[in-house]
ModelCIF file with pLDDT and N, C-alpha, C, O atoms, coordinates in Angstrom:
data_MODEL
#
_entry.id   MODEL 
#
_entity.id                         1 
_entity.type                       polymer 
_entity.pdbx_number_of_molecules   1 
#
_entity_poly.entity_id                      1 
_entity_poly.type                           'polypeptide(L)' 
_entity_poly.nstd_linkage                   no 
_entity_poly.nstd_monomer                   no 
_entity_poly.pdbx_seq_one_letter_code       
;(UNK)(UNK)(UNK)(UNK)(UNK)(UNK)(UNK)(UNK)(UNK)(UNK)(UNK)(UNK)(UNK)(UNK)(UNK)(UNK)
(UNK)(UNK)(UNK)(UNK)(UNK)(UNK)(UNK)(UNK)(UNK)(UNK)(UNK)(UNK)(UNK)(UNK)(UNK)(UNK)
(UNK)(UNK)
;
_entity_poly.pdbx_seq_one_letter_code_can   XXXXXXXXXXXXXXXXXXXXXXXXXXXXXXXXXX 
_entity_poly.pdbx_strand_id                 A 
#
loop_
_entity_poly_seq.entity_id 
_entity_poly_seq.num 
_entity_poly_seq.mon_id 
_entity_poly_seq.hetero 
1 1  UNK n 
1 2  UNK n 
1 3  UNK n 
1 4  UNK n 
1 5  UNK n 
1 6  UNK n 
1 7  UNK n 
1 8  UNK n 
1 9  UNK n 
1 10 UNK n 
1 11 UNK n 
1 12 UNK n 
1 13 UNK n 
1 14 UNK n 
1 15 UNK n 
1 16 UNK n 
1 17 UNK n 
1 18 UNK n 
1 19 UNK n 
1 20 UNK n 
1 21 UNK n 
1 22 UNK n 
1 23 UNK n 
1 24 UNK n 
1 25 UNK n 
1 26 UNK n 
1 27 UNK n 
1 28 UNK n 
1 29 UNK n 
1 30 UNK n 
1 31 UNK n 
1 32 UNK n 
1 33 UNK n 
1 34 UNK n 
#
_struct_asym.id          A 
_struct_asym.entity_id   1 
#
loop_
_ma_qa_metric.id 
_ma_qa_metric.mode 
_ma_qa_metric.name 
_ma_qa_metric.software_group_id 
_ma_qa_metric.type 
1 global pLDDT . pLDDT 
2 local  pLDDT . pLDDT 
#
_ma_qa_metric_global.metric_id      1 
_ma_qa_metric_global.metric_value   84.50 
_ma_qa_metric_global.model_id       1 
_ma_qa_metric_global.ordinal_id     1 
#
loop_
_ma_qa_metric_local.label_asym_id 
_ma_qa_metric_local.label_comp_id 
_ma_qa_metric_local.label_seq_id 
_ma_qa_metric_local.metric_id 
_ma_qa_metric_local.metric_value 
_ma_qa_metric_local.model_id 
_ma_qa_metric_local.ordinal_id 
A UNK 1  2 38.00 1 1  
A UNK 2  2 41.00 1 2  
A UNK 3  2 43.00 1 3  
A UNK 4  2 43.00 1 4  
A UNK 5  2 42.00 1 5  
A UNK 6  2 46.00 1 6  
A UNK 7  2 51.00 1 7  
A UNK 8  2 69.00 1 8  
A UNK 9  2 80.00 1 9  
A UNK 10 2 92.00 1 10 
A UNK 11 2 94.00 1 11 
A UNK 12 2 95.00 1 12 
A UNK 13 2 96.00 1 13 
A UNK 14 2 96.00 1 14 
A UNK 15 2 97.00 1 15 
A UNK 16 2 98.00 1 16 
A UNK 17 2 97.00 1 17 
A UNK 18 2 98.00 1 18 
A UNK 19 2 97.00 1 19 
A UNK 20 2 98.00 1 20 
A UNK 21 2 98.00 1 21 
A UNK 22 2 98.00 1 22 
A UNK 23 2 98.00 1 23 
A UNK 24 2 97.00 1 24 
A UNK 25 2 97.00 1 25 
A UNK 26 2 97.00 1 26 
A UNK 27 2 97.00 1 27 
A UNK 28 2 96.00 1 28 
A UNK 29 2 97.00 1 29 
A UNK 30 2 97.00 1 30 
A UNK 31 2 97.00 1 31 
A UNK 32 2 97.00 1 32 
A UNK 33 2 98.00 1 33 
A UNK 34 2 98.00 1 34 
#
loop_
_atom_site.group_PDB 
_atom_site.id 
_atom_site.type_symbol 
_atom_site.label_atom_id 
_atom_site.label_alt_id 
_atom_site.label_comp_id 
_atom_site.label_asym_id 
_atom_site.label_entity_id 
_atom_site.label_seq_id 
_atom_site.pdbx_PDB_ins_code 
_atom_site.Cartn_x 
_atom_site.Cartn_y 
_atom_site.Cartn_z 
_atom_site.occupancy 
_atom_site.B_iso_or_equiv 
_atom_site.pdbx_formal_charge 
_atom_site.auth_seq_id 
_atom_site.auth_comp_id 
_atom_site.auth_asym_id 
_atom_site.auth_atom_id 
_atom_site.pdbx_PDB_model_num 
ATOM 1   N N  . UNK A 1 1  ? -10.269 0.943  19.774  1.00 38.00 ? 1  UNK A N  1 
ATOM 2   C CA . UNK A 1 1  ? -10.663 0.003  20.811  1.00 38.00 ? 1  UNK A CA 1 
ATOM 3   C C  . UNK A 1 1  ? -10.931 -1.394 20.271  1.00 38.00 ? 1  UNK A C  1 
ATOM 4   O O  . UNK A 1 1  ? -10.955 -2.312 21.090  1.00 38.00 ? 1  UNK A O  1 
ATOM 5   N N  . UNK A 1 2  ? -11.180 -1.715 18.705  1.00 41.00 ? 2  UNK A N  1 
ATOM 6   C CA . UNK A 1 2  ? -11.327 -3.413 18.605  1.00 41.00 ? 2  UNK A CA 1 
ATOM 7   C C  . UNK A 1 2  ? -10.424 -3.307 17.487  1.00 41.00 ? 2  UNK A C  1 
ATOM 8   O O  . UNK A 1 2  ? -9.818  -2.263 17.244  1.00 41.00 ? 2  UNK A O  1 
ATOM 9   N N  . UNK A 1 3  ? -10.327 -4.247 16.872  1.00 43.00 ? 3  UNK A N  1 
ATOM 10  C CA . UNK A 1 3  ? -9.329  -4.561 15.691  1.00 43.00 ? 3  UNK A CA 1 
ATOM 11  C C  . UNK A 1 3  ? -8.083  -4.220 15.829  1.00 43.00 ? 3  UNK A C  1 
ATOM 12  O O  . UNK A 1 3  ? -7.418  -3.796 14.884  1.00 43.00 ? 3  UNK A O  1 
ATOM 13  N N  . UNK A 1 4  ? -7.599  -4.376 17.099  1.00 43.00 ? 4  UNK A N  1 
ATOM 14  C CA . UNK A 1 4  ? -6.082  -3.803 17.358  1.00 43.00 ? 4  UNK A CA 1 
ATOM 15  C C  . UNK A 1 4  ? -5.765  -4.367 18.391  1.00 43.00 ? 4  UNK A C  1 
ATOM 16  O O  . UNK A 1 4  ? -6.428  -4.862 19.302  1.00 43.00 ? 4  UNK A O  1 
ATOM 17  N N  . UNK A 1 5  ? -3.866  -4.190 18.059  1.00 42.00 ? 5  UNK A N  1 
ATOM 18  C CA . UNK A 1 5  ? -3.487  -4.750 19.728  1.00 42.00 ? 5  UNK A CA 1 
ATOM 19  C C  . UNK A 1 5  ? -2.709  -4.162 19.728  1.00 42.00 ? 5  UNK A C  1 
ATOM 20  O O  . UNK A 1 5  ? -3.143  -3.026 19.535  1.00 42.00 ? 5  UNK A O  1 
ATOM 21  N N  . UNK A 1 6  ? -1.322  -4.137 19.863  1.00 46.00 ? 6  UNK A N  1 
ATOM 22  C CA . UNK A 1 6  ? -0.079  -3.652 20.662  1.00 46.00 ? 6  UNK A CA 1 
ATOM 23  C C  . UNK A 1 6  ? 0.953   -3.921 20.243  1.00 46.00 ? 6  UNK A C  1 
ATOM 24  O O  . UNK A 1 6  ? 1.942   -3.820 20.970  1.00 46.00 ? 6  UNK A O  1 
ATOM 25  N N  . UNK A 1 7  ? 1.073   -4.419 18.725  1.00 51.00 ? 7  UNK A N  1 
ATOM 26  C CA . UNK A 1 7  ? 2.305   -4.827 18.496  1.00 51.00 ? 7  UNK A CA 1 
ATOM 27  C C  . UNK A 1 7  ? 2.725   -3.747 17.276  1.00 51.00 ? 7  UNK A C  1 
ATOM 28  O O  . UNK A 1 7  ? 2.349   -3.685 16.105  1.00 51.00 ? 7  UNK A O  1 
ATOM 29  N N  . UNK A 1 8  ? 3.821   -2.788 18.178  1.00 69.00 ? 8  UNK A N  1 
ATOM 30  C CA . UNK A 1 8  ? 4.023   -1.829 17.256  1.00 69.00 ? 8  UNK A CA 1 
ATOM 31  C C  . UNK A 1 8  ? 5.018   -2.635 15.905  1.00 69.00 ? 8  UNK A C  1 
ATOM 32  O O  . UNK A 1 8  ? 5.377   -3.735 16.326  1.00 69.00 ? 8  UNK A O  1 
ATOM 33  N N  . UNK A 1 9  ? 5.480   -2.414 14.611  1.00 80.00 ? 9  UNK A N  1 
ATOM 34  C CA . UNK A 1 9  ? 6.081   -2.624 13.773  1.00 80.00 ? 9  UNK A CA 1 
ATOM 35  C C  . UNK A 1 9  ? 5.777   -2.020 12.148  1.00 80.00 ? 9  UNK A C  1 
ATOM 36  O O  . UNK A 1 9  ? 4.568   -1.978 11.919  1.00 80.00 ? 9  UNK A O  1 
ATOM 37  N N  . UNK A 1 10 ? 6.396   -1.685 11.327  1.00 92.00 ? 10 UNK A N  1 
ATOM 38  C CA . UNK A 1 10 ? 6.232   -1.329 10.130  1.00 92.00 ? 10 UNK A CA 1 
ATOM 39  C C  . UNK A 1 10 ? 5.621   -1.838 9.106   1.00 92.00 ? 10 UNK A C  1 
ATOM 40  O O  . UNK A 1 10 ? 5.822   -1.459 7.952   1.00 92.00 ? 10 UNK A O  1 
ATOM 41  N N  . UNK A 1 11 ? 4.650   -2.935 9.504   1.00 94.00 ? 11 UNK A N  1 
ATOM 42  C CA . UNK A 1 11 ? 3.731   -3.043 8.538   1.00 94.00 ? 11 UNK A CA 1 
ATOM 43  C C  . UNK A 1 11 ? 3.149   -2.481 7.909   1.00 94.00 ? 11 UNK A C  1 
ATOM 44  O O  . UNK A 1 11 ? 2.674   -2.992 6.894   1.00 94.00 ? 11 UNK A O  1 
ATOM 45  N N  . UNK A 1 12 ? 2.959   -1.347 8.195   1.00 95.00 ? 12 UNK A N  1 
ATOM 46  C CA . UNK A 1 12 ? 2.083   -0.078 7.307   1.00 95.00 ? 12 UNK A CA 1 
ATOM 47  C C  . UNK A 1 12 ? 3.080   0.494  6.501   1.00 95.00 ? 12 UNK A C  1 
ATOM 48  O O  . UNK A 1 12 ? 2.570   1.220  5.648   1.00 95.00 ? 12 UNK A O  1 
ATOM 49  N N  . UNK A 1 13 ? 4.272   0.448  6.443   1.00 96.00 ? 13 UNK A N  1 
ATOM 50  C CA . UNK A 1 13 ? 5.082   0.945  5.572   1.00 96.00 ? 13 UNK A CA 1 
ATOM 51  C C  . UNK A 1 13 ? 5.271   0.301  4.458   1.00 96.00 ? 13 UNK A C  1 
ATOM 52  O O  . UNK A 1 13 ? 5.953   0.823  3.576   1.00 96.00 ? 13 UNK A O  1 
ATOM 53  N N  . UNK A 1 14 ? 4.680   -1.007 4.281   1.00 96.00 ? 14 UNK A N  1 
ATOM 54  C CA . UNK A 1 14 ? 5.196   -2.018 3.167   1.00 96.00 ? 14 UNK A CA 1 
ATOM 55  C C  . UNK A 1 14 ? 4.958   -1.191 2.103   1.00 96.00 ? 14 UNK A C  1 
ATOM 56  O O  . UNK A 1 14 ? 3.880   -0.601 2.184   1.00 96.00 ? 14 UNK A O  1 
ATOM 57  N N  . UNK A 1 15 ? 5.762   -0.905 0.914   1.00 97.00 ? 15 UNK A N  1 
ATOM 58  C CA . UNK A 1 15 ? 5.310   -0.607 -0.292  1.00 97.00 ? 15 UNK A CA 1 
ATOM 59  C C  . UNK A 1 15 ? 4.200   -1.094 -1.035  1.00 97.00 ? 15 UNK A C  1 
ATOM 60  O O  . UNK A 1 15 ? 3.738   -2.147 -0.596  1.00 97.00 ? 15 UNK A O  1 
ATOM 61  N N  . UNK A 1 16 ? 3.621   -0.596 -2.088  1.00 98.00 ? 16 UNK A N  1 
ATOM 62  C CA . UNK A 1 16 ? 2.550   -1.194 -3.110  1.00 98.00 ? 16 UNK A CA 1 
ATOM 63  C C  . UNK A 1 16 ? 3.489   -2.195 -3.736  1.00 98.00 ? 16 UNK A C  1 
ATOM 64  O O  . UNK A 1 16 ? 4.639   -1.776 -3.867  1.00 98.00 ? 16 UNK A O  1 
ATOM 65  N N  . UNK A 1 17 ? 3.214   -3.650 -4.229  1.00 97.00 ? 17 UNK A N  1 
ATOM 66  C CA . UNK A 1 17 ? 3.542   -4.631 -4.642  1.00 97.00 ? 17 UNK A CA 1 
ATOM 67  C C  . UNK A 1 17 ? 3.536   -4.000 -5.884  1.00 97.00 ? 17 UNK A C  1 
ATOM 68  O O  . UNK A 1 17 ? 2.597   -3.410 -6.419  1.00 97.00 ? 17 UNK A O  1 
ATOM 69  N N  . UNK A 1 18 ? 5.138   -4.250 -6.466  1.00 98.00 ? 18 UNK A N  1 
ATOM 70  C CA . UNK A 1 18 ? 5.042   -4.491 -8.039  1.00 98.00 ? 18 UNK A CA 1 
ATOM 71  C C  . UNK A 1 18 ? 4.749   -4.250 -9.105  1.00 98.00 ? 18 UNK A C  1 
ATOM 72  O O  . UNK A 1 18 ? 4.968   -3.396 -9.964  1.00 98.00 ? 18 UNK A O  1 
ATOM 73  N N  . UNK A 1 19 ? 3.751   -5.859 -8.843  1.00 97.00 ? 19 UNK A N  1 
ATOM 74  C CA . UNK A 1 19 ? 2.836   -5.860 -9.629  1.00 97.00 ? 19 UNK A CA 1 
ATOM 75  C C  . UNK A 1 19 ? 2.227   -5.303 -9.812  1.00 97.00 ? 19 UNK A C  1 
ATOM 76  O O  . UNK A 1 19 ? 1.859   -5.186 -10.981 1.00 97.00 ? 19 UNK A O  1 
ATOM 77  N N  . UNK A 1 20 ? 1.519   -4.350 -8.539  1.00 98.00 ? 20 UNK A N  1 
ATOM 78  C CA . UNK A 1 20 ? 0.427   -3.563 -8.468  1.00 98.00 ? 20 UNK A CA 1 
ATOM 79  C C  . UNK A 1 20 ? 0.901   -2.380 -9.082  1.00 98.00 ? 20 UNK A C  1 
ATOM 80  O O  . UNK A 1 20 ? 0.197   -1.828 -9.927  1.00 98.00 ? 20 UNK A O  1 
ATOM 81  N N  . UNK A 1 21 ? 2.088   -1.885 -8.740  1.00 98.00 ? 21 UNK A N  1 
ATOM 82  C CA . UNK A 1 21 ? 2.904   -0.716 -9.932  1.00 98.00 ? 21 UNK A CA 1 
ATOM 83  C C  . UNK A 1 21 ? 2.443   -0.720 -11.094 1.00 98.00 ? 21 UNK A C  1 
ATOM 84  O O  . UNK A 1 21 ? 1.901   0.126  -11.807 1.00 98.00 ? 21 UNK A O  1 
ATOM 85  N N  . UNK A 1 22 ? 2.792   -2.035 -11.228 1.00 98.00 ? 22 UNK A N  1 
ATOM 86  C CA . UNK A 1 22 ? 3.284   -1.849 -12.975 1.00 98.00 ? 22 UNK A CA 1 
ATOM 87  C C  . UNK A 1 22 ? 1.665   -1.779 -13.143 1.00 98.00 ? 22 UNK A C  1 
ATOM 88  O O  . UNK A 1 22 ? 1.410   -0.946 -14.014 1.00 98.00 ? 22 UNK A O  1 
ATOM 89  N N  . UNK A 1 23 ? 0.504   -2.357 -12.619 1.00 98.00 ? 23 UNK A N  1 
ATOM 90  C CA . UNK A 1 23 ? -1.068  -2.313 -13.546 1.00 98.00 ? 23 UNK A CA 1 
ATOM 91  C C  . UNK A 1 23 ? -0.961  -1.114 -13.763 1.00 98.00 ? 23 UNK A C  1 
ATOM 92  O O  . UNK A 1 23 ? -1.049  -0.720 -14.926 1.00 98.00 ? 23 UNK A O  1 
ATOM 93  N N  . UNK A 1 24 ? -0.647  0.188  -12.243 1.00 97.00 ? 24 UNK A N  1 
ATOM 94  C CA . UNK A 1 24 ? -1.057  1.347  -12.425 1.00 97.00 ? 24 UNK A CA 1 
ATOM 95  C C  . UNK A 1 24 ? -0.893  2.058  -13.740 1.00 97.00 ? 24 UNK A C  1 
ATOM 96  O O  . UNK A 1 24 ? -1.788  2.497  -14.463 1.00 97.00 ? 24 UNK A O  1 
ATOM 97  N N  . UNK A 1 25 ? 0.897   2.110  -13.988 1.00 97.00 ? 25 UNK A N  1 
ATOM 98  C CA . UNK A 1 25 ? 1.416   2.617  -14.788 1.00 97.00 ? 25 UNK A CA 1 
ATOM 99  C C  . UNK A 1 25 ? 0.834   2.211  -16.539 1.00 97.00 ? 25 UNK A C  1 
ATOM 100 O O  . UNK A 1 25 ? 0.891   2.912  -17.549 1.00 97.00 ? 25 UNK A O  1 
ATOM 101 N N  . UNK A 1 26 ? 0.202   0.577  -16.317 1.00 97.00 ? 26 UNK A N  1 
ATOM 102 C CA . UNK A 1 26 ? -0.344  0.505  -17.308 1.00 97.00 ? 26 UNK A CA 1 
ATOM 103 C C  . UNK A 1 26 ? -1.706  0.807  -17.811 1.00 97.00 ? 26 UNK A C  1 
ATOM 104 O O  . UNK A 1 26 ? -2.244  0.264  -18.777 1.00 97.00 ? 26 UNK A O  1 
ATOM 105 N N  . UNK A 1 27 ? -2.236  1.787  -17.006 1.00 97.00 ? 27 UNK A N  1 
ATOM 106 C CA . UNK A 1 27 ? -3.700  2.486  -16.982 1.00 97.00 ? 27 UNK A CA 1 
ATOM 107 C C  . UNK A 1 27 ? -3.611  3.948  -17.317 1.00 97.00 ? 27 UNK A C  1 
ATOM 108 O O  . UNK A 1 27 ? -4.305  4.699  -18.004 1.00 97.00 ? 27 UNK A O  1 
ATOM 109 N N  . UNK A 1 28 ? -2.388  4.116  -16.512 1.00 96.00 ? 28 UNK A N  1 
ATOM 110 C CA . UNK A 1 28 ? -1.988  5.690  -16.743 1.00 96.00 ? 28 UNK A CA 1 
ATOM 111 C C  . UNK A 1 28 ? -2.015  6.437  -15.448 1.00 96.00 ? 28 UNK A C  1 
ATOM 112 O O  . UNK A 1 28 ? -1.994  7.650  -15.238 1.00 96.00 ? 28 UNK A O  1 
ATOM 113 N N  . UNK A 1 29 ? -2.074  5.284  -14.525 1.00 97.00 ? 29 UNK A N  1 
ATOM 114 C CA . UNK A 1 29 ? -2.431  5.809  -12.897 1.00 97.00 ? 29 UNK A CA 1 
ATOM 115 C C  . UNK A 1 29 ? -0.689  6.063  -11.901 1.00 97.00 ? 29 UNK A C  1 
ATOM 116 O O  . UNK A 1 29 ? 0.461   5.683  -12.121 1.00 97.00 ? 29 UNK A O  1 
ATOM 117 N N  . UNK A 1 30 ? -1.144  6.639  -11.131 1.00 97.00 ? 30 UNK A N  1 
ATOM 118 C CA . UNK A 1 30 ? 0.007   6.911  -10.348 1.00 97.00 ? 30 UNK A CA 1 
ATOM 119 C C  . UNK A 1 30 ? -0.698  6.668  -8.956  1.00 97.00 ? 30 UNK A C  1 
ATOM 120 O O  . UNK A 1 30 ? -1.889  6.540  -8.671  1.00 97.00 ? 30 UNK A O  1 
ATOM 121 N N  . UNK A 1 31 ? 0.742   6.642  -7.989  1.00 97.00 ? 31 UNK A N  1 
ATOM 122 C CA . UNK A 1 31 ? 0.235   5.879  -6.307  1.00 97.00 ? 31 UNK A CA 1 
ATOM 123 C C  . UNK A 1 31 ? -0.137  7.299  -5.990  1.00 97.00 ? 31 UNK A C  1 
ATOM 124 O O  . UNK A 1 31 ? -0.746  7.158  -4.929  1.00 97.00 ? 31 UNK A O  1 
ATOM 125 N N  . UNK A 1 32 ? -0.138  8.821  -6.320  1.00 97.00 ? 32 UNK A N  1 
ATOM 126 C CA . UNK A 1 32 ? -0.319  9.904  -6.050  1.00 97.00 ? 32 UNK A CA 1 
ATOM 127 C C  . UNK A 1 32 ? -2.082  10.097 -6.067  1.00 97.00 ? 32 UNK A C  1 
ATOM 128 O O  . UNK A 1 32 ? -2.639  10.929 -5.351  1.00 97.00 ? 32 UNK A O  1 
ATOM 129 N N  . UNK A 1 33 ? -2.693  9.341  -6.844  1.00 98.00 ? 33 UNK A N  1 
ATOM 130 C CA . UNK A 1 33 ? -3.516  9.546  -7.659  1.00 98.00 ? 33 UNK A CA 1 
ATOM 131 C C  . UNK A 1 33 ? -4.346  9.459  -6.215  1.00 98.00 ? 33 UNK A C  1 
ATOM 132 O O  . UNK A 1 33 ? -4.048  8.672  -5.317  1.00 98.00 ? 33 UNK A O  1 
ATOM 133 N N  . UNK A 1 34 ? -5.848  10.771 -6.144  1.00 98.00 ? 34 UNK A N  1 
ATOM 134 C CA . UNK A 1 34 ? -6.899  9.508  -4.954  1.00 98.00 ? 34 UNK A CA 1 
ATOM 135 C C  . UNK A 1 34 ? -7.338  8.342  -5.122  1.00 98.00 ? 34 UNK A C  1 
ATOM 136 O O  . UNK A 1 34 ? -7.962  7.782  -4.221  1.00 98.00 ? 34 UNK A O  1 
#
């Protein structure tokens, strides 16, 4: 009921950026991870 409207589209699908990959991988983390 607040923080929303009506405009359906795939924004929620965007992938993790990159960049943000590559930190994971350089920690030892995966997008699997909680």
């Amino acid at each position: 009921a607040a923080c929303q409207g009506d405009t359906r589209s795939t924004r929620h699908l965007v992938p993790i950026p990159s960049a943000t990959m590559a930190m994971m991988a350089s920690k030892g983390m995966s997008p699997n991870d909680p």
